[in-house]
Structures are given as C-alpha cells and as structure tokens.
Protein backbone atom coordinates (compact mmCIF):
# COMPACT_ATOMS: atom_id res chain seq x y z
CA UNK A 1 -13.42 -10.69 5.43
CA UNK A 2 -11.85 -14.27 4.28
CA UNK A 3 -9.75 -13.27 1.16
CA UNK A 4 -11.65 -13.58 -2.09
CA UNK A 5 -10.01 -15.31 -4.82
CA UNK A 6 -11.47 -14.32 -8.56
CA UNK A 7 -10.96 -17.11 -11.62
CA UNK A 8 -11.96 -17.13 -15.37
CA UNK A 9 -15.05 -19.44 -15.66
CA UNK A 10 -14.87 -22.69 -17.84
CA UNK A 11 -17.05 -25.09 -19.30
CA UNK A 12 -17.34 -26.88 -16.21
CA UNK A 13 -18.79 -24.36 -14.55
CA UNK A 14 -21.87 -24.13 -16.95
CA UNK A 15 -24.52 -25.73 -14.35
CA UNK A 16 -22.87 -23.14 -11.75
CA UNK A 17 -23.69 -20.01 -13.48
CA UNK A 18 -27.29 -21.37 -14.19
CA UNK A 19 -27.16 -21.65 -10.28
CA UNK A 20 -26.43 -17.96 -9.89
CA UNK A 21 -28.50 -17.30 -12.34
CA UNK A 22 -31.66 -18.41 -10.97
CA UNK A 23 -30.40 -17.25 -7.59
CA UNK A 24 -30.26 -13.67 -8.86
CA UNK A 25 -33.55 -14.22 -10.25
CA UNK A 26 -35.36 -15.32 -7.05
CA UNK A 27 -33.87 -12.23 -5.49
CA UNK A 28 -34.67 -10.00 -8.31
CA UNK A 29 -38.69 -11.87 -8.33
CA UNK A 30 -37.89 -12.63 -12.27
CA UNK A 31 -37.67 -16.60 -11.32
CA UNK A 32 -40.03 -17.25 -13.87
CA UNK A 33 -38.23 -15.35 -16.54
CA UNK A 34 -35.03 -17.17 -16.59
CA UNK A 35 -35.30 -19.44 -20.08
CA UNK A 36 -31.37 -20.39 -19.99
CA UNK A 37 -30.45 -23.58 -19.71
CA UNK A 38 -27.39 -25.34 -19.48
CA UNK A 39 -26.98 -25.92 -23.03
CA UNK A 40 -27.85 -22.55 -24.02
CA UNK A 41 -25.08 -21.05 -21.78
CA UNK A 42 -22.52 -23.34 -22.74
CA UNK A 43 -23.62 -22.31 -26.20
CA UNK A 44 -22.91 -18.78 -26.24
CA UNK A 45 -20.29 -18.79 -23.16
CA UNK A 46 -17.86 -20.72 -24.23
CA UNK A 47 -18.44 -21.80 -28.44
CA UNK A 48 -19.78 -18.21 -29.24
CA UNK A 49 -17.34 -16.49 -26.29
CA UNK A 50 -19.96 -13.66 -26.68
CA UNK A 51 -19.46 -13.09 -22.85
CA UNK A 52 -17.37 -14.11 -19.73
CA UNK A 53 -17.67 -14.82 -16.26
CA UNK A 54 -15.69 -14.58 -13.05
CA UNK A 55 -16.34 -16.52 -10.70
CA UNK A 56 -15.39 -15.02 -6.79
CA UNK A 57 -14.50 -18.11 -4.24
CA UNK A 58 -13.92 -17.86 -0.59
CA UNK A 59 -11.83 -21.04 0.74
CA UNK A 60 -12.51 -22.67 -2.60
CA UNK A 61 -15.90 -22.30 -2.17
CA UNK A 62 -18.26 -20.36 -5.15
CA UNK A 63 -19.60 -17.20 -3.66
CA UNK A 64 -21.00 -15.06 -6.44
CA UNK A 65 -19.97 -14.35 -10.07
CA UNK A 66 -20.29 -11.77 -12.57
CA UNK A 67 -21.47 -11.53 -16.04
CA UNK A 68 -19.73 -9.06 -18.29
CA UNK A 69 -19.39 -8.34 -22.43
CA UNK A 70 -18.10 -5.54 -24.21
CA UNK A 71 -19.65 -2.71 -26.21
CA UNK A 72 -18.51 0.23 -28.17
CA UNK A 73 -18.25 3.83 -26.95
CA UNK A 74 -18.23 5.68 -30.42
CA UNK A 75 -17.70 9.36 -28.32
CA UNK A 76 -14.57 7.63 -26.81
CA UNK A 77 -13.66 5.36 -29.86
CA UNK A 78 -13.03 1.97 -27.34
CA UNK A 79 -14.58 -0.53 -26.31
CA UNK A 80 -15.88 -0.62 -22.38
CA UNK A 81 -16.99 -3.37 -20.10
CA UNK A 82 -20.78 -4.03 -19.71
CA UNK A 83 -21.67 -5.97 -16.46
CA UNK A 84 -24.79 -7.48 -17.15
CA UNK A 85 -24.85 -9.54 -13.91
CA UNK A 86 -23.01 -9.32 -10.26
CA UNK A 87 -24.46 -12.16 -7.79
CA UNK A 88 -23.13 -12.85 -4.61
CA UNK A 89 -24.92 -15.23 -2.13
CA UNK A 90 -26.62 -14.03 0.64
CA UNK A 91 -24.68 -15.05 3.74
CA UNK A 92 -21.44 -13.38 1.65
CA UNK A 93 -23.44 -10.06 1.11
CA UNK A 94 -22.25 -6.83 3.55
CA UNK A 95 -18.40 -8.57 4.01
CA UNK A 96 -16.59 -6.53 1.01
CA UNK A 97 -17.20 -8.86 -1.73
CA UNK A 98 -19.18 -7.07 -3.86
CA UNK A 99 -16.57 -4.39 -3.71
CA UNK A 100 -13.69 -6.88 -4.69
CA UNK A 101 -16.20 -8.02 -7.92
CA UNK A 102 -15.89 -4.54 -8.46
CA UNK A 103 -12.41 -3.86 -8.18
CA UNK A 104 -11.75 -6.78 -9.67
CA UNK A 105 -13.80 -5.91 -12.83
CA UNK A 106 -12.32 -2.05 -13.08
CA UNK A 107 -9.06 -3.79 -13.45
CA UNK A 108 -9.92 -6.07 -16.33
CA UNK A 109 -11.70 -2.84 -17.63
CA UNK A 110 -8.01 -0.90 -17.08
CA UNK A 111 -5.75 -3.88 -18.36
CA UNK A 112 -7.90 -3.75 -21.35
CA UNK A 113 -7.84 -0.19 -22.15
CA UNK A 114 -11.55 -0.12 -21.58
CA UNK A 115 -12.83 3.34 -21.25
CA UNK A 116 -15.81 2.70 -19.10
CA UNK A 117 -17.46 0.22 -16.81
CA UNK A 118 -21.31 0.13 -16.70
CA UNK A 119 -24.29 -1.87 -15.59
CA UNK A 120 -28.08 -1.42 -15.26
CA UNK A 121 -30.03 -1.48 -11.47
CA UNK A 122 -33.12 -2.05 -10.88
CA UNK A 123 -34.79 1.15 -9.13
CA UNK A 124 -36.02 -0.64 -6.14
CA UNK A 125 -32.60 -1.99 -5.15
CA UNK A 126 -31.76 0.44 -3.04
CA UNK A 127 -28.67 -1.96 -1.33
CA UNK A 128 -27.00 -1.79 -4.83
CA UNK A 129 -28.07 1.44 -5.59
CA UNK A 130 -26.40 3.07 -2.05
CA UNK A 131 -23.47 0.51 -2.45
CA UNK A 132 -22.99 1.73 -6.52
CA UNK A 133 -23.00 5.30 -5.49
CA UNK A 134 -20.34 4.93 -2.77
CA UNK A 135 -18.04 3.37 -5.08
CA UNK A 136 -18.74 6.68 -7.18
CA UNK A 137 -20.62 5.44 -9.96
CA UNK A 138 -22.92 7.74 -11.36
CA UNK A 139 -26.46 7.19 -12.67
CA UNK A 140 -27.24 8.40 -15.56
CA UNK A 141 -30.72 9.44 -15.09
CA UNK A 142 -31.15 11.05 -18.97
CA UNK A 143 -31.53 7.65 -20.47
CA UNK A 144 -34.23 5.32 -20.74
CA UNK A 145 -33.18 1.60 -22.23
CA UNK A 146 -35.35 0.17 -24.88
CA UNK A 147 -35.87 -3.74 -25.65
CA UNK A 148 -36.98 -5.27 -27.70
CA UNK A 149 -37.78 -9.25 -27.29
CA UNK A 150 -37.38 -12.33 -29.05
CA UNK A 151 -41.23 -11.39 -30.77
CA UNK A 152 -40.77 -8.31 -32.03
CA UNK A 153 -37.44 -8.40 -33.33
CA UNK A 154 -38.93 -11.22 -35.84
CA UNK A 155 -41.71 -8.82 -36.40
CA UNK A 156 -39.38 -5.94 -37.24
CA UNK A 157 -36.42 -8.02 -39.16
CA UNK A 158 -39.12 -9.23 -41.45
C-alpha cells in the first residue's frame, strides 16, 4: 500500500467532491438521485460549514473522500461524528485505504472529544458491511431511520 496522505477539503475542491459524489452514486445505482451541484455544495460546504470533507491522496493523486457532520448524543451529552459518505475509487479499493479513512476519521472523532463515530450501509453491501464489522463496528439492528423529503417537510411545516 502507497502511503495515504488525508487533507481538509477547500473551495477548490468543490467540482471534486461532486466527482465522488456521482461516483458513489453509480456504485450505489442512485445516479439519478444525485441533485447537487457545484453551487449547492460550495453553498453549504464551505459558506454554511454545515459539513466537511477529507480528501485521501495517494502520490498527490485524489483517491476517495469522506463526508462527515456532527450530531448530538443526549445519553452521552457530546457531540459525535456522523459519516454520511466514504468513497474510494475502485482500482484503490482492497489496498487498506478504506481502513486509513477510518482511522483517520476515529481520530478527528478522539481529538474532538467525540463520543461516537457512526454511518448508515446499505444492506446489500456486503464488502462494507464485512469490512465495517472487522473494524468492530456494530450494527445496530433495533433502529429503523425515517426521512422525510424535500415534499413532505413543506407539507408538515405548514
């Protein structure tokens, strides 16, 4: 495994992300629900900073990033880490990197006194799902996550 170098993602990087965005959505056969654009990311990346990325390079090269936020733990009383994405390019995947995103995350999630680190998987992805589990993660089968879209939070703010 070349060594994988991790850095804060900037501005810059806005048509990037939208890259690995629609890369992760081609693998995950959601293509057609990706609506972000450039603008939009840029938006609420960097103006709003209502999330961040890292971006993982090999020899300078972009390999993957990952898509993280925090939320609230009010058993704990702190905040955690919520990774919303992890992407790494195919010819990358199986070499250790997703394991370094990883590691890499738990010790943002440790610097900042975070008391957990969690992320959804999609039940068929049963790569991730093996890889999650050997890293120790747990699922937590007892809960079901709700959504609610664009249309029917107008119809239930009103």
């Amino acid at each position: 495994m070349n060594k994988l170098d991790f850095r804060f993602a900037k501005e810059k990087d806005t048509k990037l992300i939208l890259s690995f965005i629609k890369e992760l959505a081609v693998y995950e056969n959601m293509l057609d629900d990706v609506v972000a654009d450039e603008a939009t990311l840029n938006k609420w990346l960097f103006e709003k900073k209502k999330a961040e990325v890292i971006i993982g390079e090999v020899n300078n090269e972009p390999i993957g990033f990952a898509l993280f936020f925090h939320n609230f733990s009010t058993f704990l009383g702190k905040s955690g880490i919520y990774l919303e994405d992890l992407y790494i390019r195919e010819e990358y995947r199986k070499k250790g990197y997703g394991k370094g995103f990883l590691k890499k995350l738990a010790g943002i999630a440790k610097e900042r006194d975070c008391g957990r680190l969690e992320w959804s998987c999609l039940d068929w992805n049963k790569p991730s799902i093996d890889f999650y589990l050997s890293l120790g993660a747990e699922p937590m089968d007892e809960w079901t996550v709700y959504r609610l879209t664009r249309d029917k939070i107008d119809i239930l703010a009103e």
